[in-house]
Protein backbone atom coordinates (compact mmCIF):
# COMPACT_ATOMS: atom_id res chain seq x y z
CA UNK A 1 111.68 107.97 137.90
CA UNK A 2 110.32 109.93 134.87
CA UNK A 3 108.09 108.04 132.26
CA UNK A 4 107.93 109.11 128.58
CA UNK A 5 104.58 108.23 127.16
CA UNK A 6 103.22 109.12 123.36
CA UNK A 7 100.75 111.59 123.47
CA UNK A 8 97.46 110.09 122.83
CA UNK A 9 96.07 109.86 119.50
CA UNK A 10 93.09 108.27 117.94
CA UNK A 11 94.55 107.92 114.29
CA UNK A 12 96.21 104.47 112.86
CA UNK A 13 99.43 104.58 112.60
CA UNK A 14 101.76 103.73 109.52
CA UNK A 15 105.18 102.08 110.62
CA UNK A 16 107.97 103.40 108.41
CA UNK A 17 109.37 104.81 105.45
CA UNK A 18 111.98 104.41 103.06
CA UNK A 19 114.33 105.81 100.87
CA UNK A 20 117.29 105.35 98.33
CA UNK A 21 120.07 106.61 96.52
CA UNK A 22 122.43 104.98 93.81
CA UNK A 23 125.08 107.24 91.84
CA UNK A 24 124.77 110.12 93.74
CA UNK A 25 127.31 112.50 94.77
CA UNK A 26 127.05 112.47 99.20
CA UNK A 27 124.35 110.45 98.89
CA UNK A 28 123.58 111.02 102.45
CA UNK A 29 123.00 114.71 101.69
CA UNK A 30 120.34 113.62 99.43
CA UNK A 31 119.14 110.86 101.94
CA UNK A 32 119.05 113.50 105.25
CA UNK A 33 116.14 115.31 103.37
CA UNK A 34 114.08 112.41 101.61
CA UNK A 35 113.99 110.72 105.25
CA UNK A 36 112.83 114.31 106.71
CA UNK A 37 110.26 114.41 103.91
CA UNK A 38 109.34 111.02 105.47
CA UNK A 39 109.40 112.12 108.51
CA UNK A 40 105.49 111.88 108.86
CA UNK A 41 105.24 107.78 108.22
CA UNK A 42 107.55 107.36 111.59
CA UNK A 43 108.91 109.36 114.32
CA UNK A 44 110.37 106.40 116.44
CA UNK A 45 114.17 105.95 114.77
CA UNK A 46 115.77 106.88 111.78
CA UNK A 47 118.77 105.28 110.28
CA UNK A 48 121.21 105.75 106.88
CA UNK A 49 123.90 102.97 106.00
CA UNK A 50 125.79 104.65 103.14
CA UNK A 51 128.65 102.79 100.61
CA UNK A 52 131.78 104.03 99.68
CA UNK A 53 133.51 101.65 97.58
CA UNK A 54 133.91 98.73 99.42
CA UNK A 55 132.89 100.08 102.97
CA UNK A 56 129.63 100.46 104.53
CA UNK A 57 128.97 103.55 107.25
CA UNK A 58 126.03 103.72 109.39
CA UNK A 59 123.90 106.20 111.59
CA UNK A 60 120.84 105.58 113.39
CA UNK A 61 118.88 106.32 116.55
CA UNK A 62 116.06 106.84 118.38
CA UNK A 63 114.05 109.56 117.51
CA UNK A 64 113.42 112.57 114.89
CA UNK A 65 115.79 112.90 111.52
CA UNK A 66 116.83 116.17 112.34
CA UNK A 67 117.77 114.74 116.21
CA UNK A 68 119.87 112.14 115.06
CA UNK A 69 121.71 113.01 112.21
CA UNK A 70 124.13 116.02 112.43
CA UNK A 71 126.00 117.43 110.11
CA UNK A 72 129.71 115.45 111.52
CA UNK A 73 127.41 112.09 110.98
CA UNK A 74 126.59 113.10 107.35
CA UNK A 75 130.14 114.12 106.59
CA UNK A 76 130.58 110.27 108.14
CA UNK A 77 128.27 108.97 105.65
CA UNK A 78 130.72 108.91 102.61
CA UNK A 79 129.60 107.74 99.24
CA UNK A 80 127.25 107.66 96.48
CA UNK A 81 124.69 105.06 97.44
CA UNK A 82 122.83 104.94 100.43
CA UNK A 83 119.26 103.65 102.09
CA UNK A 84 117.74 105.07 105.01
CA UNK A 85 114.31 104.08 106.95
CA UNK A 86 112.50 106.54 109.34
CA UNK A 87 110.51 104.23 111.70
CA UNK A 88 107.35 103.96 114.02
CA UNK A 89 106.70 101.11 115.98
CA UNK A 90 104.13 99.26 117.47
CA UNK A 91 103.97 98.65 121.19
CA UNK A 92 107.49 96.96 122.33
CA UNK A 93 109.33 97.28 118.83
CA UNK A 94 111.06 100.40 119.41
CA UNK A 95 114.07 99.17 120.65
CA UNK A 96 117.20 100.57 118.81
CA UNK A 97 118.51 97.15 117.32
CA UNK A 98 114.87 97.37 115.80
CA UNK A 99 116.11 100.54 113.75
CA UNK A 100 116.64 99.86 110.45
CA UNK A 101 118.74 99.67 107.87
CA UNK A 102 119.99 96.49 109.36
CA UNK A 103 123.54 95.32 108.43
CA UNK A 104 124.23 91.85 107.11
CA UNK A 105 127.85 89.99 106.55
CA UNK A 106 127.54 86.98 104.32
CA UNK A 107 130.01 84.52 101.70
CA UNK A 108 128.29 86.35 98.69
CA UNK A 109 128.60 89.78 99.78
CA UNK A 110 127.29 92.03 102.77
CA UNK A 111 124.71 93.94 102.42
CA UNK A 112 122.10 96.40 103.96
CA UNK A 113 118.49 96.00 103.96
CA UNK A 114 115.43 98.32 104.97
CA UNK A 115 111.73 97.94 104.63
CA UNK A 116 107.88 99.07 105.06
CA UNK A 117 105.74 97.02 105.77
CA UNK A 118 104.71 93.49 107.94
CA UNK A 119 105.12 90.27 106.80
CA UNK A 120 101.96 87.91 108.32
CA UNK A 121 104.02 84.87 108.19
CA UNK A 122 107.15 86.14 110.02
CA UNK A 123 106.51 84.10 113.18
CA UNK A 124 106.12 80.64 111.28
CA UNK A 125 109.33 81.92 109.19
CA UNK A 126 111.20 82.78 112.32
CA UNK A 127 110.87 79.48 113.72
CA UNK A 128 111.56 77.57 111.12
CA UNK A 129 115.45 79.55 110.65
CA UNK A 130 115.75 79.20 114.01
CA UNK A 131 115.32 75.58 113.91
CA UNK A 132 118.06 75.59 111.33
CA UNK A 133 120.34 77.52 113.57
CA UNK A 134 119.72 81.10 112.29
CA UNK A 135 120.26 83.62 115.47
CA UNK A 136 118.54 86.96 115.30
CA UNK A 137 119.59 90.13 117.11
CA UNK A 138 116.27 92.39 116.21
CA UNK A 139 112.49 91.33 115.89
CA UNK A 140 112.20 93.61 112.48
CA UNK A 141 111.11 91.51 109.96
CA UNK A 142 113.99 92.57 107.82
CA UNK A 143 116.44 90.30 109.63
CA UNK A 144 114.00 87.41 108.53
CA UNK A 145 114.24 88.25 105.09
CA UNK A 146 118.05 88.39 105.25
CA UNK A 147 118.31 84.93 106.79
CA UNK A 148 116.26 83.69 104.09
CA UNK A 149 118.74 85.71 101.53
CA UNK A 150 121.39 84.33 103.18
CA UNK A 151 120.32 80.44 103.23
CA UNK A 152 120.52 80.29 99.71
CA UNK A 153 124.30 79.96 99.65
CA UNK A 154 124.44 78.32 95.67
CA UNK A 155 121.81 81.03 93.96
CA UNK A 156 123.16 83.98 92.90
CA UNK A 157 121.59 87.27 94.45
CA UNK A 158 118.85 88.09 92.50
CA UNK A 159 117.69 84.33 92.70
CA UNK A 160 118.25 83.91 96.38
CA UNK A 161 116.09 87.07 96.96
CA UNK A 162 113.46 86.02 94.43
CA UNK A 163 113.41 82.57 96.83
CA UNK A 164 113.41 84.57 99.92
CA UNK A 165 110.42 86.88 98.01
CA UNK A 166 108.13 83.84 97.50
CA UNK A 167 108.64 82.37 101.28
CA UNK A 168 107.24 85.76 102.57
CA UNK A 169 103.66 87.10 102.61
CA UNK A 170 102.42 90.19 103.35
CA UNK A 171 103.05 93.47 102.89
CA UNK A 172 106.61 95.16 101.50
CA UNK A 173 108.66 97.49 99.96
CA UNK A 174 112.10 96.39 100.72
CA UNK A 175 114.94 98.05 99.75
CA UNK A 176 119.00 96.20 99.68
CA UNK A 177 122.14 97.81 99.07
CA UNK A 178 125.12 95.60 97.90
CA UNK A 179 128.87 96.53 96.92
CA UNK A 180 127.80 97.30 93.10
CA UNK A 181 123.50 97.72 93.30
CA UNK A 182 120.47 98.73 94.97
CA UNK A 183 117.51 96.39 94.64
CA UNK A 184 114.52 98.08 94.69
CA UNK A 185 111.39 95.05 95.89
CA UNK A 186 107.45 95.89 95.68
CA UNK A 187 105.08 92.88 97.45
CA UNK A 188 102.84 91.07 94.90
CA UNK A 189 99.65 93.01 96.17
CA UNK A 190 101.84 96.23 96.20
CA UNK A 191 100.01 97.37 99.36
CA UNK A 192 102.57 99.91 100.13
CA UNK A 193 104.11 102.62 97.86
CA UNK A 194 107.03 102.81 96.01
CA UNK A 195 108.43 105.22 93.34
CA UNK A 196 111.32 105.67 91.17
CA UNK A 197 112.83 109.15 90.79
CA UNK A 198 116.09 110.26 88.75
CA UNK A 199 118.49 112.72 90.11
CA UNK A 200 121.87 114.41 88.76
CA UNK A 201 122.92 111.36 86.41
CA UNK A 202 122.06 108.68 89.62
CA UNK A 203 118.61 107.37 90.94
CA UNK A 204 116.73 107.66 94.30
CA UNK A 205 113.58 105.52 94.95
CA UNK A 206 111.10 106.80 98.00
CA UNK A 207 108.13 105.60 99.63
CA UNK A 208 106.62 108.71 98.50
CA UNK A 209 106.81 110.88 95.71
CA UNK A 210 106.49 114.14 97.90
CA UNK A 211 110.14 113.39 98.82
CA UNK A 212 111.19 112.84 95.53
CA UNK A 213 109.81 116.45 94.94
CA UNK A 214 112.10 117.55 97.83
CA UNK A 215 115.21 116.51 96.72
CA UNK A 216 114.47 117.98 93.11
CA UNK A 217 114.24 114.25 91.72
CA UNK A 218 112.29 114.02 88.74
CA UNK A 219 109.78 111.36 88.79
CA UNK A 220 110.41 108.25 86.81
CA UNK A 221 107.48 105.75 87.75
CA UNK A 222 106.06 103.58 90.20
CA UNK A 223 108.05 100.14 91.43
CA UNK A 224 105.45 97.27 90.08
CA UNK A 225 103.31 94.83 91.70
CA UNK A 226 105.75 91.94 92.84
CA UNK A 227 109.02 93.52 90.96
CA UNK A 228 112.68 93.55 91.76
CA UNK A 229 114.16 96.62 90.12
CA UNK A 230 118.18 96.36 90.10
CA UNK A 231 119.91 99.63 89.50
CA UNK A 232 123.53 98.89 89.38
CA UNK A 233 126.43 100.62 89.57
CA UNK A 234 126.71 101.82 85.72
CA UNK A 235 123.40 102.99 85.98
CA UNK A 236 122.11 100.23 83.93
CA UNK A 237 118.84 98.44 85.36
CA UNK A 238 117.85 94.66 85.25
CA UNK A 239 114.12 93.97 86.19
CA UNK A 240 112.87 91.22 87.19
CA UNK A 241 109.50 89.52 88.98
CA UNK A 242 109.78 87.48 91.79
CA UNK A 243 105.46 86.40 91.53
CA UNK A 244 103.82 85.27 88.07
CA UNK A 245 100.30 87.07 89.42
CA UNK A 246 100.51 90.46 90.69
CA UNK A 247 97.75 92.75 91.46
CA UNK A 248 96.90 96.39 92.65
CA UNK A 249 95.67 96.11 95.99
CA UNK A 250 97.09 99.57 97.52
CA UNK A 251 96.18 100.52 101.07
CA UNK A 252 93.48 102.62 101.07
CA UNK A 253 94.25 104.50 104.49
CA UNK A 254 97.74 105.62 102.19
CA UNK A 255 95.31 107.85 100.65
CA UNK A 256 92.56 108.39 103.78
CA UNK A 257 95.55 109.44 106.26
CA UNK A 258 99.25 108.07 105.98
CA UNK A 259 101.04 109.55 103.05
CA UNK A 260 101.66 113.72 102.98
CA UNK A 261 99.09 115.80 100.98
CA UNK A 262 101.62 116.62 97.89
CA UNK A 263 102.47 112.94 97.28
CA UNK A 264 100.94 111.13 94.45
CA UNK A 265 100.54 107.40 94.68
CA UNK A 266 99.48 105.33 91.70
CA UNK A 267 98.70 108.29 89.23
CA UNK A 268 96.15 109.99 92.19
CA UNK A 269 97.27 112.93 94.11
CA UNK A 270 96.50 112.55 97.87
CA UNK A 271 95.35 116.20 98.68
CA UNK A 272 93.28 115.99 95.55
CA UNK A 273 91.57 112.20 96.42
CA UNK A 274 90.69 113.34 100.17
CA UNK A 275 89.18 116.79 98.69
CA UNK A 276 87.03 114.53 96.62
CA UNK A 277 86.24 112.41 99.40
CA UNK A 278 84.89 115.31 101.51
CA UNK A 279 82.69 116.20 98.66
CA UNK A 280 80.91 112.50 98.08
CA UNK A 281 80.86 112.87 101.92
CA UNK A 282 78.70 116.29 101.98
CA UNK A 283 76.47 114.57 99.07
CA UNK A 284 75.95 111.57 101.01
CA UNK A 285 75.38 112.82 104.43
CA UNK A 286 73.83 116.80 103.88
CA UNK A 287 73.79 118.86 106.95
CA UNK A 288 72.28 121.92 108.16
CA UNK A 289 75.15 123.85 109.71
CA UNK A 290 76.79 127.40 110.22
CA UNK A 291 80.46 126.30 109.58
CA UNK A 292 82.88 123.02 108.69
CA UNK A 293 85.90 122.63 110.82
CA UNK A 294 88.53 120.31 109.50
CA UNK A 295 90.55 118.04 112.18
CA UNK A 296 94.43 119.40 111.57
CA UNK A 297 95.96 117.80 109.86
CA UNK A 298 95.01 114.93 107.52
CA UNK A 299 91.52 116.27 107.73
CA UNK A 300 92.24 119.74 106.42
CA UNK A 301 91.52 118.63 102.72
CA UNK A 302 87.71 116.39 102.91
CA UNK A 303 87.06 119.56 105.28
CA UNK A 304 87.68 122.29 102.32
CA UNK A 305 86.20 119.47 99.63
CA UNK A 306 82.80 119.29 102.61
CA UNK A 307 82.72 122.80 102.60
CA UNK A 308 82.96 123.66 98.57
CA UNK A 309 80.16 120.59 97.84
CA UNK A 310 77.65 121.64 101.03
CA UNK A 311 78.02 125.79 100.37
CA UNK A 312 78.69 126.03 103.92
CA UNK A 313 81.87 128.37 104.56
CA UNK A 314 85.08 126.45 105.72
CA UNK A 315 86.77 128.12 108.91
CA UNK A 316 89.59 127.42 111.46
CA UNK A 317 88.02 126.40 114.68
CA UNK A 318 90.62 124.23 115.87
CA UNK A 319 94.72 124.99 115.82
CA UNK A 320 97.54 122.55 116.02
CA UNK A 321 100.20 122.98 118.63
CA UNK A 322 103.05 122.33 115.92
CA UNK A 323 105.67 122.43 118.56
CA UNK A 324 104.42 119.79 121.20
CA UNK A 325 106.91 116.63 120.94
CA UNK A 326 106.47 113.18 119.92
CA UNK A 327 106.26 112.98 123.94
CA UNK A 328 106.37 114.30 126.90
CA UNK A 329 106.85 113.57 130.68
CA UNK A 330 103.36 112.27 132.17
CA UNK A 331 103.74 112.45 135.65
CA UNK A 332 100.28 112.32 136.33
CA UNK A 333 96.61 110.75 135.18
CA UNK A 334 95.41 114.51 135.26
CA UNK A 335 98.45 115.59 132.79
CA UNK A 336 97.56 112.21 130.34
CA UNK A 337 94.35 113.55 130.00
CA UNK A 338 95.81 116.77 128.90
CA UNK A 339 97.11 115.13 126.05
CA UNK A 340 94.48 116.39 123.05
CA UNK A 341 94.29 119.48 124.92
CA UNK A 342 98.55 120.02 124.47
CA UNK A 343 97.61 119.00 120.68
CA UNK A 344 94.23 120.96 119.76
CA UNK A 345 93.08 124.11 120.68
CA UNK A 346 89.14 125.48 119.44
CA UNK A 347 89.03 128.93 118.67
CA UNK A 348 86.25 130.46 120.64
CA UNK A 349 85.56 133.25 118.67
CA UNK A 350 84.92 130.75 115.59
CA UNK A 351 83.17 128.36 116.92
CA UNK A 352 81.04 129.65 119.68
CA UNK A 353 76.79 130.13 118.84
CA UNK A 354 78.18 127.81 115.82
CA UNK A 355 76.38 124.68 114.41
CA UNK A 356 79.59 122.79 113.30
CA UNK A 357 80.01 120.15 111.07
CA UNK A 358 83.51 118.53 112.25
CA UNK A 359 85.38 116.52 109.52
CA UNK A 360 88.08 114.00 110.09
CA UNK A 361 89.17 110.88 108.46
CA UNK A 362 88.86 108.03 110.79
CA UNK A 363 87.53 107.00 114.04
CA UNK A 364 89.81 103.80 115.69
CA UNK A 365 89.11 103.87 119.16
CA UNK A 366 86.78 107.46 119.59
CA UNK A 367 88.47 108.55 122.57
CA UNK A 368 90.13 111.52 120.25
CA UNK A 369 86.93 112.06 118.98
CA UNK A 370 84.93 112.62 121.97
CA UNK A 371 87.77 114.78 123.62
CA UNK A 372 87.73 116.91 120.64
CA UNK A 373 83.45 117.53 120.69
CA UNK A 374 83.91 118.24 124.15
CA UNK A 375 86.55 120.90 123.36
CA UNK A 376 84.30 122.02 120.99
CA UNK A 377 81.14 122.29 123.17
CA UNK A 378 83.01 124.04 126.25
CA UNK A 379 84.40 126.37 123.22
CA UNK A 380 80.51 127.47 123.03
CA UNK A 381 79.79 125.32 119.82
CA UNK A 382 75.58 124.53 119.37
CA UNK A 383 75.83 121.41 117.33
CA UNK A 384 78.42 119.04 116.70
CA UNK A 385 77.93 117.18 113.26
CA UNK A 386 80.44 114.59 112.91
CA UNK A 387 81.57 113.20 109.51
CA UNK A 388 84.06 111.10 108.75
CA UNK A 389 85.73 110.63 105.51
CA UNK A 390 86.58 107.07 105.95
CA UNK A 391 84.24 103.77 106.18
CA UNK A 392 84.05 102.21 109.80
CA UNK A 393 87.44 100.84 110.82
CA UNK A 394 85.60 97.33 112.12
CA UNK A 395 88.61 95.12 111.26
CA UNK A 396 92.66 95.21 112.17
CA UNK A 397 95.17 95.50 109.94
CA UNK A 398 97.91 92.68 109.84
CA UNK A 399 100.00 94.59 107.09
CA UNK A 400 102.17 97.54 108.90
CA UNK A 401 99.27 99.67 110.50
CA UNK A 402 98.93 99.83 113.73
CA UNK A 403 95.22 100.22 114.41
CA UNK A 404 94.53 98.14 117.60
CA UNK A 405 92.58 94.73 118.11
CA UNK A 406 88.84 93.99 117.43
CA UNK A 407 88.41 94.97 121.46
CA UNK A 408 89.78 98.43 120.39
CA UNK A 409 88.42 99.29 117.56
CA UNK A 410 85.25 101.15 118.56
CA UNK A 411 83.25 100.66 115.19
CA UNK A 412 83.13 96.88 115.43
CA UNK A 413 81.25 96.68 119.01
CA UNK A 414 79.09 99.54 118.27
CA UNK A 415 76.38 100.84 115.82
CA UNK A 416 76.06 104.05 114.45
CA UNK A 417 73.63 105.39 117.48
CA UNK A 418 75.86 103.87 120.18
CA UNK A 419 79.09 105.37 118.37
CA UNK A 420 77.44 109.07 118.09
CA UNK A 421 76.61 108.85 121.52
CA UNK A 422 79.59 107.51 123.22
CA UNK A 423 81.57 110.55 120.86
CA UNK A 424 79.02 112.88 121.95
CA UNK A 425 78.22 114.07 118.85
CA UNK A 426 74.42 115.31 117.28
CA UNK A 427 74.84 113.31 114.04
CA UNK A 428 78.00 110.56 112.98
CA UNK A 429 77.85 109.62 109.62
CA UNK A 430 80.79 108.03 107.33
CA UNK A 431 81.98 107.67 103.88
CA UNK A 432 80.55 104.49 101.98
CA UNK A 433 82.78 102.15 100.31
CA UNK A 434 81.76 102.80 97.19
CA UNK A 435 82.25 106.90 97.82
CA UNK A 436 86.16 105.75 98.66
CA UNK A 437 86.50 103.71 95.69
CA UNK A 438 85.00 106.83 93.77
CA UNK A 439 87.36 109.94 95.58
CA UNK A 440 90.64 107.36 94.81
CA UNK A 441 90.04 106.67 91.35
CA UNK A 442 90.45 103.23 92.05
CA UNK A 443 88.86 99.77 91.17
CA UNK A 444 90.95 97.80 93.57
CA UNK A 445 92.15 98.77 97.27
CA UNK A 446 92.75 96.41 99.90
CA UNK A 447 90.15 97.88 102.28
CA UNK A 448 90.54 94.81 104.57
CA UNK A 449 90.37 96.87 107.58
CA UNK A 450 86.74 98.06 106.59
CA UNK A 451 85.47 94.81 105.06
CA UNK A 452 87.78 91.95 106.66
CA UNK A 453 88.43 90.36 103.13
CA UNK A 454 92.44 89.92 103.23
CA UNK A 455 94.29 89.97 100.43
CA UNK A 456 96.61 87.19 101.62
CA UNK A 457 96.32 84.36 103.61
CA UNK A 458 97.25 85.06 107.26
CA UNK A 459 98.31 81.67 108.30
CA UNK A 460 96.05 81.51 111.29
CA UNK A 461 92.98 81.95 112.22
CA UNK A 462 91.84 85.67 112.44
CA UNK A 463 91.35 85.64 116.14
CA UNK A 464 94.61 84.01 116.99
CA UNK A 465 96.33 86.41 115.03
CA UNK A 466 95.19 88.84 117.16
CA UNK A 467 96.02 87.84 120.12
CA UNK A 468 99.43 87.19 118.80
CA UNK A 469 99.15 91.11 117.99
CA UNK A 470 99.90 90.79 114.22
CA UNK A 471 102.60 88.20 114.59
């Protein structure tokens, strides 16, 4: 039998998106191409619930947008208010009941619900509805938060999901679609983006602005730290706060790798932050060197910003396969290793007799890294100079990105020598903490992957958390 395996890759992955629309003529329309400009923060599933009236309708499967969704399903999707969710998932989650929106009956109302994000608490909060006789049909951590929605039979909504807001920890942006609103949630820390666009006389919120852009929305503003934004159904809004303290703790790697050059999250424009970050990187750690080579694509930007601080000329030595899949069949070890070989190709004539300087924006486990050099070297390259705008990944993430245990992440069992040489490179250096902080524009991040400070509590200890894998 046939096994489908992910090609490999080195970079953290984000795991989802999400996107709504509220007074909208065919909403699904509208939803088809903000989940598409999504389509980068998860290629796993996809799914749209949509409301006409009174009656939900709902699409999703496994896969890309444009695989799933065809024009007879968005014809289906009747209505003017809709969420949708495009999805990655971590090892074992990508089972299709794990595809969100996920559909809820209850007393009050049914309702839809979709998120981004992880919730470090979820176990502890599974348990405890379980004990209370709460059965689940998915392990997303959306069907947690609509037990805890639904528990509170004598609250109205917006108080039941205020109590359900302040039993969860972590890291969110939820969105719920009743019979007459869309509630639009942000987590206290607001880790993870959120934005509020208007459109044609309705509204559409998006995890990213860059699909705002796409479905000519006009930016409004960004959902707040800890708020619950209710659009209803007259287009009137009622906002709320489910947490007394809120703070701006983004996620740094939104602006390092995740979120799509053209978005802008918080005010800072993500092609423009990593172009900066390229050029504290060049002033930090000069280089002798013929040519800088950007790592396609996140990388493409701190290459050009490398290249316009250092005076040495930017070129093309490596090209993207654009049309390899998500996977492919792996018969064999000799085709896995093939894998960054399907994805990246050097260009000879660029980079041989070359001193390069090879710029990409994180290092998680350094097997990409080192296939890459070597690519580079049998392409005829002299030097390899690797820099990396990013700090050390040394810590995991318990907040939606997948970037591997302690045991896997390569910068916190080795130092900077033993990393260079494992990689195979003739110089490693990365971006300080301080030269992040100063390409974002930020004073806060949450940068807990880099420094291990948390900006929740995690409910166990550290270790035990990972070998629980994140909850």
């Amino acid at each position: 039998m046939q096994r489908k395996e992910r090609i490999y890759d080195d970079h953290p992955k984000e795991e989802c998106g999400v996107f709504g629309v509220i007074n909208v003529d065919n909403a699904s329309e509208v939803m088809y191409y903000g989940l598409h400009a999504l389509q980068h923060r998860g290629q796993e599933g996809a799914g749209i619930i949509s409301l006409d009236h009174d009656q939900f309708y709902k699409v999703k499967g496994q896969g890309l947008v444009n695989e799933i969704f065809k024009e007879s399903d968005l014809q289906m999707l009747k209505g003017s208010k809709a969420i949708g969710h495009v999805r990655y998932s971590t090892s074992g989650g990508s089972l299709l009941e794990n595809v969100q929106p996920l559909f809820f009956r209850h007393s009050s109302g049914d309702f839809a619900l979709c998120h981004n994000g992880n919730l470090v608490n979820s176990q502890q909060l599974r348990m405890a509805l379980e004990r209370e006789g709460s059965i689940f049909q998915s392990t997303s951590d959306s069907e947690i938060f609509a037990h805890l929605i639904k528990k509170d039979h004598q609250k109205n909504r917006l108080e039941a999901i205020k109590e359900a807001l302040n039993k969860i920890e972590g890291a969110f942006a939820f969105l719920a679609l009743t019979k007459d609103n869309l509630y639009i949630m942000r987590d206290k820390n607001s880790l993870r983006p959120l934005s509020l666009g208007k459109l044609n006389g309705g509204y559409v919120v998006s995890s990213e602005t860059c699909a705002l852009d796409i479905v000519g929305a006009t930016f409004i503003r960004d959902i707040l730290p800890g708020e619950v934004l209710i659009v209803h159904e007259d287009n009137s809004m009622t906002q709320d706060f489910y947490a007394t303290k809120t703070y701006h703790n983004m996620c740094a790697m939104e602006y390092i790798y995740f979120s799509r050059p053209d978005s802008v999250i918080e005010g800072v424009n993500v092609h423009t932050s990593r172009k900066e970050a390229g050029k504290i990187l060049a002033q930090e750690a000069p280089v002798q060197a013929d040519i800088v080579v950007g790592v396609p694509d996140s990388s493409i930007s701190a290459a050009n910003g490398f290249s316009e601080e250092s005076g040495i000329p930017y070129e093309m030595g490596l090209i993207k396969n654009k049309y390899v899949g998500r996977t492919f069949i792996q018969p064999s070890q000799a085709m896995r290793e093939k894998g960054v070989r399907m994805k990246l190709s050097p260009l000879k004539s660029i980079v041989e007799n070359k001193r390069v300087v090879l710029i990409d924006d994180s290092i998680v486990r350094g097997t990409t890294s080192k296939k890459i050099i070597k690519l580079l070297r049998e392409a005829g390259a002299l030097e390899i100079h690797m820099r990396i705008a990013s700090p050390p990944i040394t810590h995991p993430c318990f907040y939606g990105v997948d970037t591997s245990t302690y045991e896997e992440l390569i910068a916190a069992s080795h130092s900077l020598e033993e990393l260079k040489t494992y990689i195979g490179a003739d110089s490693l250096a990365f971006l300080s903490i301080e030269g992040l902080y100063k390409a974002t524009q930020k004073k806060k991040l949450c940068l807990s992957c880099f420094t291990g400070k948390y900006p929740t509590y995690l409910y166990k200890d550290i270790k035990d958390a990972n070998k629980d894998h994140k909850f």
